[in-house]
Protein backbone atom coordinates (compact mmCIF):
# COMPACT_ATOMS: atom_id res chain seq x y z
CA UNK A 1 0.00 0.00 0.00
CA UNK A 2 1.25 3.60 -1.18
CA UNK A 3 2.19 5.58 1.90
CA UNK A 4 0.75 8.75 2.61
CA UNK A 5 3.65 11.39 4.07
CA UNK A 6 2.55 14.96 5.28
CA UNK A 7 4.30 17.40 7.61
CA UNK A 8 2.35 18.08 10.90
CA UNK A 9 1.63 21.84 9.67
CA UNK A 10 -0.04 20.37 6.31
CA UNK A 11 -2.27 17.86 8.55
CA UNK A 12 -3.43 20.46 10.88
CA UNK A 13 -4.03 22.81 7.45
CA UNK A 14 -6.27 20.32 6.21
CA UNK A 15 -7.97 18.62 9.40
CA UNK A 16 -10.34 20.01 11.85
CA UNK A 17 -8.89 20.99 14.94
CA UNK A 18 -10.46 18.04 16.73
CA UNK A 19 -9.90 15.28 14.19
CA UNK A 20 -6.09 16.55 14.19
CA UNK A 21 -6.08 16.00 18.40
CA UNK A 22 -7.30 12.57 17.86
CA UNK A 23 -5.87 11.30 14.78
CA UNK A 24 -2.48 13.41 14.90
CA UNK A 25 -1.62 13.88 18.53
CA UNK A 26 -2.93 10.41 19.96
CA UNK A 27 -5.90 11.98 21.60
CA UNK A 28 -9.50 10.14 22.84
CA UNK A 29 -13.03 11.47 22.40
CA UNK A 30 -15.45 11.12 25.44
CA UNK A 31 -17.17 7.79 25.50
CA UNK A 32 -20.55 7.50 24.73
CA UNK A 33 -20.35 10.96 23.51
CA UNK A 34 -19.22 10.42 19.91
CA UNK A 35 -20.25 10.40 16.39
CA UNK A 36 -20.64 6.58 15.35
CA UNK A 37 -21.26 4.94 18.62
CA UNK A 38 -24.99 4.20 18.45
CA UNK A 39 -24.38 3.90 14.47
CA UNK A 40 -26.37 1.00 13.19
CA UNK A 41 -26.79 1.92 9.09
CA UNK A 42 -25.20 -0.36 6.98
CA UNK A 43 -22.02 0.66 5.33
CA UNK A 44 -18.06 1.31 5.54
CA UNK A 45 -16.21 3.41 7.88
CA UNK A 46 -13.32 5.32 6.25
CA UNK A 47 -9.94 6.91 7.41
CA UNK A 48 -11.00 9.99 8.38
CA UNK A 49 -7.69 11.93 7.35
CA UNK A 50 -7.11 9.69 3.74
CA UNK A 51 -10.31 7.61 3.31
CA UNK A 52 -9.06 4.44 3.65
CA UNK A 53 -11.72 2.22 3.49
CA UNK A 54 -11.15 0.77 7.45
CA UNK A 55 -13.99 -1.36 8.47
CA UNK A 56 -17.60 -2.61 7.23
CA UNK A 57 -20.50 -2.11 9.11
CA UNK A 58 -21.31 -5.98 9.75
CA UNK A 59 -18.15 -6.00 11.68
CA UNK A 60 -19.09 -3.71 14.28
CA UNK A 61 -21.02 -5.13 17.10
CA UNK A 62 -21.73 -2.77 20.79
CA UNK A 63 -18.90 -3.78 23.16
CA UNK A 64 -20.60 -1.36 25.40
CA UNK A 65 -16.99 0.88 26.01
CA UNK A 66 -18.83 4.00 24.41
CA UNK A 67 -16.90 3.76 21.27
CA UNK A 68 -17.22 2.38 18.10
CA UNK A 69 -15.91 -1.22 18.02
CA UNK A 70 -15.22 -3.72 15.51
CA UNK A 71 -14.46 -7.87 15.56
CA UNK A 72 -11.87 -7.29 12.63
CA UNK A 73 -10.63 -4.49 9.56
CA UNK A 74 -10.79 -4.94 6.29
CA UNK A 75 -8.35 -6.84 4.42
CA UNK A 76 -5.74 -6.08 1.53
CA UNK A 77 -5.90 -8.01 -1.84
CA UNK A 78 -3.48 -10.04 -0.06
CA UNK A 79 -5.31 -10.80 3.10
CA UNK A 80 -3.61 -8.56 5.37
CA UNK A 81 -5.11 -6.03 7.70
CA UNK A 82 -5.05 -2.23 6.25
CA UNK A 83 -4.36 -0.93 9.72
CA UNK A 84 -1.23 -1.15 11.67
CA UNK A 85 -0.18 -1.90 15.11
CA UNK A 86 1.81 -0.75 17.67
CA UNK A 87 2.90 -1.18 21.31
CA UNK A 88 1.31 1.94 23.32
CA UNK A 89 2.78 2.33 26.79
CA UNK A 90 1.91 5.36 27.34
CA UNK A 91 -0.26 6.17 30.48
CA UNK A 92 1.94 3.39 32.69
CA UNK A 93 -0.90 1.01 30.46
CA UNK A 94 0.55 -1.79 27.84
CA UNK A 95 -1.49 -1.09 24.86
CA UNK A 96 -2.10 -2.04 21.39
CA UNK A 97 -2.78 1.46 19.16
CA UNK A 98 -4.08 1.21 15.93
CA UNK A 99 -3.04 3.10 12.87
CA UNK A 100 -3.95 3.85 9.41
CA UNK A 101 -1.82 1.52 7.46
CA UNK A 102 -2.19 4.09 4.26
CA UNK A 103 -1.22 7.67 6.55
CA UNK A 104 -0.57 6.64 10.37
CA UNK A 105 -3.55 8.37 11.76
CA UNK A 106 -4.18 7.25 14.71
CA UNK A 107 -7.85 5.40 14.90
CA UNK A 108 -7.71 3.79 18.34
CA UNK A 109 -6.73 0.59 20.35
CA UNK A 110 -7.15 -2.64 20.02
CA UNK A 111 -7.73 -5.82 22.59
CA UNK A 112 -8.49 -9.28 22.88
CA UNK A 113 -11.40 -9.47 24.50
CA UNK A 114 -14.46 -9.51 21.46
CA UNK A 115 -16.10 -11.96 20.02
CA UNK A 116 -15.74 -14.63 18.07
CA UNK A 117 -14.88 -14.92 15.30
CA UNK A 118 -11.35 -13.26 15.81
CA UNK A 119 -11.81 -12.33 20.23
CA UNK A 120 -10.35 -8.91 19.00
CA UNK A 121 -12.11 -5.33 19.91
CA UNK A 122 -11.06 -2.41 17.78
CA UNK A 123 -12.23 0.34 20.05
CA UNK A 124 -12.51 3.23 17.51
CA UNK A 125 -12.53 7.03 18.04
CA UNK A 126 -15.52 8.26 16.30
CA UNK A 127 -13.27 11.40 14.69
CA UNK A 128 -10.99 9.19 13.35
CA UNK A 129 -13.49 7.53 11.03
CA UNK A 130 -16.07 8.73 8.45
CA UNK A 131 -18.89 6.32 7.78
CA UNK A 132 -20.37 5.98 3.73
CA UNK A 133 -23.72 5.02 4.37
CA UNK A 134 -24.88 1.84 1.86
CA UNK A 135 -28.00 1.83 0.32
């Protein structure tokens, strides 16, 4: 996958100030208090800084964290995940963060503790999605 490679100022030119926090500067939106938590439409959730497509709808399932959460990503052409992931220790917590395999934005953690079929969570902020509605 082609790599997407800004500066910081041309990311904060082109993001909202709030999707920048999240997606740029590691940041967390308030549970239950976001965008796509209570989002039940069909469809696919999209990077929200390069619109990589992320996740699909019939993934997502209520984990009841107050975030958007998903059981898996969506897959390359050949069958691996179009996120990345990385050891988060920040916060004296061992983490797993989740990244935007396309342009590093940061999307969220994720954990082993959803259901089947994978037992994975990907607890997403809302801000660092956007969500295509299918019809």
């Amino acid at each position: 996958m082609q790599k997407i490679i800004k500066t910081k100022e041309e990311w904060k030119q082109e993001l909202p100030p709030e999707v920048y926090h999240v997606t740029r500067e590691k940041g967390t939106e308030p549970a239950f208090a976001n965008k796509y938590h209570h989002e039940k439409r069909q469809g696919k959730y999209t990077c929200s800084n390069c619109k990589l497509e992320i996740f699909d709808s019939s993934h997502k399932y209520d984990s009841g964290t107050g975030w958007p959460s998903f059981f898996d990503t969506k897959k390359t052409e050949e069958g691996t995940k179009v996120v990345e992931e990385k050891v988060d220790d920040a916060f004296g917590m061992k983490r797993t963060e989740v990244v935007c395999g396309r342009c590093d934005a940061h999307l969220g953690h994720v954990f082993d503790d959803g259901p089947a079929p994978t037992g994975q969570r990907y607890c997403m902020n809302s801000l660092s999605l956007d969500f295509k509605e299918e019809k």
